[in-house]
Protein backbone atom coordinates (compact mmCIF):
# COMPACT_ATOMS: atom_id res chain seq x y z
CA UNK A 1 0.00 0.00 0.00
CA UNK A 2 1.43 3.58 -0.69
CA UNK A 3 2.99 5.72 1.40
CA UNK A 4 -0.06 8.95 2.25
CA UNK A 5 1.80 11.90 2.20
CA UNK A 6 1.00 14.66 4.87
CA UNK A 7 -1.35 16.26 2.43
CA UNK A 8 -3.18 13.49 2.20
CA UNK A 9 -3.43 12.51 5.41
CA UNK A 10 -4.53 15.84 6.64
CA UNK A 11 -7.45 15.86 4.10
CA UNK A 12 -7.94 12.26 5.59
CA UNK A 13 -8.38 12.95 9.00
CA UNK A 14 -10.39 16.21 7.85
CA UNK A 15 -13.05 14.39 6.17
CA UNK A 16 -12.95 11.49 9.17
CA UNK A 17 -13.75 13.85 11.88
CA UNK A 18 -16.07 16.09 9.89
CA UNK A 19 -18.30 13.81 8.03
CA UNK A 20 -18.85 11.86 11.12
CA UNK A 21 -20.00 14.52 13.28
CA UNK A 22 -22.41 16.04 10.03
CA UNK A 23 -24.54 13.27 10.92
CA UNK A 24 -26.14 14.40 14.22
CA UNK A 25 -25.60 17.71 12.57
CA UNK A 26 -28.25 17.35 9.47
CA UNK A 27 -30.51 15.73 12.21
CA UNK A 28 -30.36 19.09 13.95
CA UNK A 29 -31.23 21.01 10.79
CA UNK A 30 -33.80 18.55 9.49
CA UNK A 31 -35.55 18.82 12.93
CA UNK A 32 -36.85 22.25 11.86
CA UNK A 33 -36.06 22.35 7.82
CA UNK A 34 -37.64 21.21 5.33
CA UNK A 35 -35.14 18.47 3.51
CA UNK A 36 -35.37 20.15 0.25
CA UNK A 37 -34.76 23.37 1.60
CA UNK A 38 -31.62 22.39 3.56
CA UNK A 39 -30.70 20.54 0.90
CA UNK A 40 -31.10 22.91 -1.71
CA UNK A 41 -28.73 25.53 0.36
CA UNK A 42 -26.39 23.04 0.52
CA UNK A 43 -25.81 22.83 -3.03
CA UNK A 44 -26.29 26.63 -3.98
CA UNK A 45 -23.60 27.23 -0.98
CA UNK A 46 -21.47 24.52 -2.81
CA UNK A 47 -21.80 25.79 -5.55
CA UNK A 48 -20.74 29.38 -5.05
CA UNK A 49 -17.87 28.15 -2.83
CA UNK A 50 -16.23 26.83 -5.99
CA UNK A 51 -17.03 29.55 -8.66
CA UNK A 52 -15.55 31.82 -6.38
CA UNK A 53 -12.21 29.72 -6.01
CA UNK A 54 -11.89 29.46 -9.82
CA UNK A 55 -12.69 32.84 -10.64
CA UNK A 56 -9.93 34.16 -7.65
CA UNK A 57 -7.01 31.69 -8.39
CA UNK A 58 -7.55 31.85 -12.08
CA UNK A 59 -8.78 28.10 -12.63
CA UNK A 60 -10.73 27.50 -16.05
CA UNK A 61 -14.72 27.05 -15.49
CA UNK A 62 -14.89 24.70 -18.75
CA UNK A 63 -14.99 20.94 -19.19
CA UNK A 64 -14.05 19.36 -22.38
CA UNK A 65 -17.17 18.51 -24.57
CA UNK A 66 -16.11 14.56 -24.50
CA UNK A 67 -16.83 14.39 -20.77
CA UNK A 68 -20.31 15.68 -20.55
CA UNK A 69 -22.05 12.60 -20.39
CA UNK A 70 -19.75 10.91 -17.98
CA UNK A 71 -20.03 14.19 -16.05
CA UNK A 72 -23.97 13.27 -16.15
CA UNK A 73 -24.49 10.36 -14.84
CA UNK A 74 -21.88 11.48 -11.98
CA UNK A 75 -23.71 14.06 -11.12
CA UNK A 76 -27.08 12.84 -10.72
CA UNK A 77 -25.65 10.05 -8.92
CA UNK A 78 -23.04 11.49 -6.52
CA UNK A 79 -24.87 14.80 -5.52
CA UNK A 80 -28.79 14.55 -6.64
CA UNK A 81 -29.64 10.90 -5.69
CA UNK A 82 -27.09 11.01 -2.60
CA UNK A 83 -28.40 14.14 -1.46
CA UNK A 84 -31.89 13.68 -1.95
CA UNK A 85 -32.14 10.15 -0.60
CA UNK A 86 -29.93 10.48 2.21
CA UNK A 87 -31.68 13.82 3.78
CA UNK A 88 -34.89 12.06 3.13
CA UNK A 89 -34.26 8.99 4.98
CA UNK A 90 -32.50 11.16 7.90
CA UNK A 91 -36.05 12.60 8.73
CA UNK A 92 -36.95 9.05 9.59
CA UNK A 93 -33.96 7.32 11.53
CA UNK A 94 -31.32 8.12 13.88
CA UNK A 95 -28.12 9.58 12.84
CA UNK A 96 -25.96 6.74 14.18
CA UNK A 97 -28.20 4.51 12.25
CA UNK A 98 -28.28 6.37 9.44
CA UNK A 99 -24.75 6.65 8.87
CA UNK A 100 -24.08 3.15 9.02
CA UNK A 101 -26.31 2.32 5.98
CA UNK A 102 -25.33 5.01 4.28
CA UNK A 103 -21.23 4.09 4.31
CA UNK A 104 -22.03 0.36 3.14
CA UNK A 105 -20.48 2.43 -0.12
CA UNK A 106 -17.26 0.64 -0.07
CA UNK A 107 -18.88 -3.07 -0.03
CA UNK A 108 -20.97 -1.33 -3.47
CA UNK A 109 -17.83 -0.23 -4.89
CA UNK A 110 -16.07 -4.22 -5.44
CA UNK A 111 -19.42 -5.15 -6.67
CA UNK A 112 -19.31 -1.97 -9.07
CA UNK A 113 -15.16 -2.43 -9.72
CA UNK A 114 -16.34 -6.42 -11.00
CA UNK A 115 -18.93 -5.00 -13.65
CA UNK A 116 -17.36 -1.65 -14.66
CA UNK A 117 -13.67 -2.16 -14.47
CA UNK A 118 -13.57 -6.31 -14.75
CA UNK A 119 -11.65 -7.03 -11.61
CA UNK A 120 -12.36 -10.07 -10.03
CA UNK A 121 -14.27 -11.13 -7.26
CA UNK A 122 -11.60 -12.90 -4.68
CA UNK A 123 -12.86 -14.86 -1.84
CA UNK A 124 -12.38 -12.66 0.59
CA UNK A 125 -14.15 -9.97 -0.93
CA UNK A 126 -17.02 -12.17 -1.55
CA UNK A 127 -17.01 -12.94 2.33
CA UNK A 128 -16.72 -9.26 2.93
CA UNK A 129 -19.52 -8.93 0.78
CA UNK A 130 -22.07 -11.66 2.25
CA UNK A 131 -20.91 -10.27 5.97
CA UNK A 132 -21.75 -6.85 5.53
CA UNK A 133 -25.13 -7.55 3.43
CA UNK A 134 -25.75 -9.75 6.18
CA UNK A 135 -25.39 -6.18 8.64
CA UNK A 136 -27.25 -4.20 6.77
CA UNK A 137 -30.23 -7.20 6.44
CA UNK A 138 -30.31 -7.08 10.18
CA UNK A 139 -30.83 -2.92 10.28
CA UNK A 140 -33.64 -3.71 7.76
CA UNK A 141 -35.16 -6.71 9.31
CA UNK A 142 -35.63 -4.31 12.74
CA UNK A 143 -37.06 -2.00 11.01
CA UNK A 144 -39.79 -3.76 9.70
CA UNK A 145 -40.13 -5.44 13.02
CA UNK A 146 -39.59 -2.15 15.13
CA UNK A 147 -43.38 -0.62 15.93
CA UNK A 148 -41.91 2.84 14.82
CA UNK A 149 -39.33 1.49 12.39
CA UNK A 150 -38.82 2.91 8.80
CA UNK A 151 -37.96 0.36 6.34
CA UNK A 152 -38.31 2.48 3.40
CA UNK A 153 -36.24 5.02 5.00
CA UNK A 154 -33.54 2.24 5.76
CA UNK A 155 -33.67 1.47 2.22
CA UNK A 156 -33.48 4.79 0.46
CA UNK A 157 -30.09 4.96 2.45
CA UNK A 158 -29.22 1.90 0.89
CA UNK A 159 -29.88 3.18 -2.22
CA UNK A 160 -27.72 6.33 -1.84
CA UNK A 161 -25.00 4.34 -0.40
CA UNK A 162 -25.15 2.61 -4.25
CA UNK A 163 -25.37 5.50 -6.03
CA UNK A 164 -22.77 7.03 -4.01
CA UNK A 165 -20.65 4.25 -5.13
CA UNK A 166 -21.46 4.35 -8.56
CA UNK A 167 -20.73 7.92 -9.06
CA UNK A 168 -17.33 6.89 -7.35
CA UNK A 169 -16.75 4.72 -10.02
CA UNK A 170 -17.51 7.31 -12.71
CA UNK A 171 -15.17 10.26 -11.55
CA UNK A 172 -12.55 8.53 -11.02
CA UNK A 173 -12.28 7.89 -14.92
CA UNK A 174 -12.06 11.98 -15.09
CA UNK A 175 -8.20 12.68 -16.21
CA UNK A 176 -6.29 14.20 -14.00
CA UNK A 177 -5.72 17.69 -15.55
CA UNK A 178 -9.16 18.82 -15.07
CA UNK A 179 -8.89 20.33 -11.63
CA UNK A 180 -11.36 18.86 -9.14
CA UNK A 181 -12.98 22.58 -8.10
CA UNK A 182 -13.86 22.50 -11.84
CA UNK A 183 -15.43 18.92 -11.65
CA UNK A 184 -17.43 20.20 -8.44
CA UNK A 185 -19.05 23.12 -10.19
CA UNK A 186 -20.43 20.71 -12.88
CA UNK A 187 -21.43 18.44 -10.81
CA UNK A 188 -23.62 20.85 -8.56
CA UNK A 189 -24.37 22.65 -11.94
CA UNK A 190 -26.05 18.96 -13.29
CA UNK A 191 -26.96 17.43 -9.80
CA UNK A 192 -28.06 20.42 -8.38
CA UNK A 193 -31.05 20.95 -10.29
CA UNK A 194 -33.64 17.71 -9.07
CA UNK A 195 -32.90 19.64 -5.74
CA UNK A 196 -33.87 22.71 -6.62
CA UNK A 197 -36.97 21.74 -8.87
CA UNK A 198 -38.03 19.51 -5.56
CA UNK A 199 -37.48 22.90 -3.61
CA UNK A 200 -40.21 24.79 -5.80
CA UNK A 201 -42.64 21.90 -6.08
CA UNK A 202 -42.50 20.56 -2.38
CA UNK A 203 -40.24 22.63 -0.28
CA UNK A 204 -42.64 23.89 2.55
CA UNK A 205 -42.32 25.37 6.09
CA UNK A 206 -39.75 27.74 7.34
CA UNK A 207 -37.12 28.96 5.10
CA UNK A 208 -34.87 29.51 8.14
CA UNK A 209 -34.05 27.54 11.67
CA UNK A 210 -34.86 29.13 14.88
CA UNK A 211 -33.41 26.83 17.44
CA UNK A 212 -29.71 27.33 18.00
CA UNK A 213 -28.89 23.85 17.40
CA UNK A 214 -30.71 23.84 13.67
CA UNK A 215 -28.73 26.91 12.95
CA UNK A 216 -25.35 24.96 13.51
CA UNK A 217 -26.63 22.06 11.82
CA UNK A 218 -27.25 24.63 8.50
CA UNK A 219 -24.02 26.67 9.30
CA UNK A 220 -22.53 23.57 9.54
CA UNK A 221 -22.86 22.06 6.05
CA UNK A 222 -23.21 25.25 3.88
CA UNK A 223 -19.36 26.54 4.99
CA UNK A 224 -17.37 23.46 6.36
CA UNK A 225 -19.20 20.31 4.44
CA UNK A 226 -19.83 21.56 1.00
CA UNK A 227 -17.43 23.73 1.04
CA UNK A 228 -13.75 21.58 2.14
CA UNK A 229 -15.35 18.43 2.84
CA UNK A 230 -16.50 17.67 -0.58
CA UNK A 231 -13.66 18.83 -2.30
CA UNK A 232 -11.20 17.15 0.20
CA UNK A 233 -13.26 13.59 -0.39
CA UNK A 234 -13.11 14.13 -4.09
CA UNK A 235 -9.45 15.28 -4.04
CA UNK A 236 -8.50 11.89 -2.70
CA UNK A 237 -11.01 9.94 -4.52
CA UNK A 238 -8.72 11.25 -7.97
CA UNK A 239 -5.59 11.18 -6.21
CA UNK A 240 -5.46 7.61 -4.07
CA UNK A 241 -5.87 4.51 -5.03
CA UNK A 242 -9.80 2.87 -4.02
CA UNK A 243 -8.10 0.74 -1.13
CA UNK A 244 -6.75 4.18 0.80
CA UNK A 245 -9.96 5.84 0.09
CA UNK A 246 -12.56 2.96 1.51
CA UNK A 247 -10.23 3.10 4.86
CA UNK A 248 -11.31 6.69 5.11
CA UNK A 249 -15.16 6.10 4.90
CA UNK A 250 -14.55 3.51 7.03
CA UNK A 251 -14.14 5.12 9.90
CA UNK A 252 -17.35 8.13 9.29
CA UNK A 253 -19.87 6.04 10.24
CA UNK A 254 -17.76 5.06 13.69
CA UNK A 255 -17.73 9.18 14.20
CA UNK A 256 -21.01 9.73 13.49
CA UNK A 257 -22.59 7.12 15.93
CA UNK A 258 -20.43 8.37 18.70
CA UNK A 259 -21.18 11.60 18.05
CA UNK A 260 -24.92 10.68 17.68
CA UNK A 261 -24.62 9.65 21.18
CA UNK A 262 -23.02 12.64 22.46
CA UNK A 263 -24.90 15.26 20.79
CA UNK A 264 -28.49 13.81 19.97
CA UNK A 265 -28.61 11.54 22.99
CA UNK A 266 -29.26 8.45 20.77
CA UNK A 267 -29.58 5.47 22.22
CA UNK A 268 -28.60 2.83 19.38
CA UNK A 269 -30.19 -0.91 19.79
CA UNK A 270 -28.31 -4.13 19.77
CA UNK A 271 -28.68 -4.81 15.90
CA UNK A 272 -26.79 -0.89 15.40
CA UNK A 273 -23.70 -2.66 17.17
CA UNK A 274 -23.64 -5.75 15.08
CA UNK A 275 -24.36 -4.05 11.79
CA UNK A 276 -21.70 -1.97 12.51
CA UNK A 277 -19.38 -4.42 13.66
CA UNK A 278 -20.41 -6.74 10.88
CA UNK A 279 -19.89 -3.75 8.00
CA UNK A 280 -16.13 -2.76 9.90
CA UNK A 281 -15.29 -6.11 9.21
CA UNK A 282 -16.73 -6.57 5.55
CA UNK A 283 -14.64 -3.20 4.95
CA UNK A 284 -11.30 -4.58 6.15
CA UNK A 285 -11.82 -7.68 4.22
CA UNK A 286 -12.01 -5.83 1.39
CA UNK A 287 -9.50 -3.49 1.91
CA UNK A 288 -6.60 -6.10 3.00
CA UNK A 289 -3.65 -6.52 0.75
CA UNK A 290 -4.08 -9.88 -1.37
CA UNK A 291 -1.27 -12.29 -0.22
CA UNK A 292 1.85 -13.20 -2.47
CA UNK A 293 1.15 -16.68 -3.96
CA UNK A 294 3.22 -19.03 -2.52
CA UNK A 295 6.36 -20.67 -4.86
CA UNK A 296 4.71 -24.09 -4.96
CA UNK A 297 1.49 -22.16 -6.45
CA UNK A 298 3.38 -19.75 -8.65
CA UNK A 299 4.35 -22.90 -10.19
């Protein structure tokens, strides 16, 4: 495995820390927002963040004609269908909960790697497959069982965990001289507008938060999260191979249910600690470096 250099492990621990804690975060916005309205400042805040960069430091606003559809199908994946799905389904579960559906992304991406990019399917990543299905089928099974439970929240986290993974796939076939700020502003350009057509169709209810707590939960995402912490994630997504890149999301959902705990008061049940457990072991399956074959099987 390469060596991270201090760049890259700054962005690393960045995105760690800060992604984990947005989870209780959103739940404080959402409490009192509307999801499309939260949502949809998100992305406009995104959005401006990285005009603004380009236009200051000089960086072009184009993208090649040849990359338009690629740039597409990213888009709607990584920032409409993530961001719609996953604020949706926060309304309806914990934040600890939540966040451990939602980063099942790097189980989605070998499954993705084996149909997009032909690599092959080892045994251990078919284990690490079955165990951490087998996690997230318990968080679904209790949620049909629970008396409040939300399965179809559960699974429209599921879902954006996939699509999350498939726009993964796509940018990281973007070449390297397009800068990533560049990429972003595309990508909230063609992702941003399901949001915003949602917004005018079903947004509803306050435009702003009142409680204190809401107002850090907005503050929160519109100049930290879609601001660095995109472009941070998306930096190393182009600039790391997948392996270094899954250990990072590994550890978000660990953050965010301790930090679910410590600012929301959540109280997870026993099937949170086994998914979790079950999908931090799936991960590391997946993530550990394939043995050298031994002499008597190189021959």
């Amino acid at each position: 495995m390469p060596v991270i250099g201090r760049r890259e492990l700054g962005l690393f621990v960045a995105v760690v820390l800060l992604w984990g804690v947005n989870w209780p975060m959103m739940k404080m916005a959402l409490a009192e927002l509307n999801f499309w309205v939260f949502r949809s400042y998100c992305i406009a805040a995104g959005l401006l963040w990285f005009v603004a960069f380009n236009l200051k430091r000089g960086v072009p606003l184009t993208l090649p004609r040849e990359h338009w559809g690629r740039m597409l199908v990213c888009a709607l994946c990584n920032v409409a269908a993530w961001n719609i799905l996953s604020a949706a389904a926060l309304t309806m579960l914990p934040s600890g909960r939540a966040g451990v559906l939602a980063y099942t992304m790097p189980l989605w991406v070998v499954l993705l790697s084996r149909v997009f990019l032909g690599e092959v399917l080892t045994p251990s990543r078919i284990a690490a497959i079955s165990i951490g299905m087998g996690g997230i089928a318990l968080l679904l099974v209790d949620e049909f069982q629970a008396l409040r439970g939300a399965p179809v929240a559960a699974l429209m986290m599921v879902a954006s965990g996939l699509l999350w993974a498939v726009g993964i796939v796509l940018f990281k076939g973007f070449p390297k001289s397009i800068p990533t700020t560049t990429l972003m502003i595309w990508s909230f350009v063609l992702g941003g507008w399901p949001l915003f057509a949602g917004l005018a169709l079903f947004g509803h209810g306050p435009w702003l938060p009142v409680a204190a707590s809401a107002w850090a939960g907005l503050l929160f995402n519109v100049l930290v999260v879609f601001g660095f912490c995109w472009f941070a994630w998306n930096e190393l997504v182009r600039a790391l191979p997948a392996q270094i890149t899954g250990i990072s999301s590994l550890a978000v959902p660990i953050v965010g249910f301790a930090s679910g705990m410590l600012l929301l008061g959540e109280r997870p049940r026993p099937f949170d600690y086994v998914a979790l457990l079950a999908i931090v072991v799936a991960v590391i399956l997946v993530l550990r470096p394939a043995t050298k074959p031994t002499r008597q099987a190189a021959r």
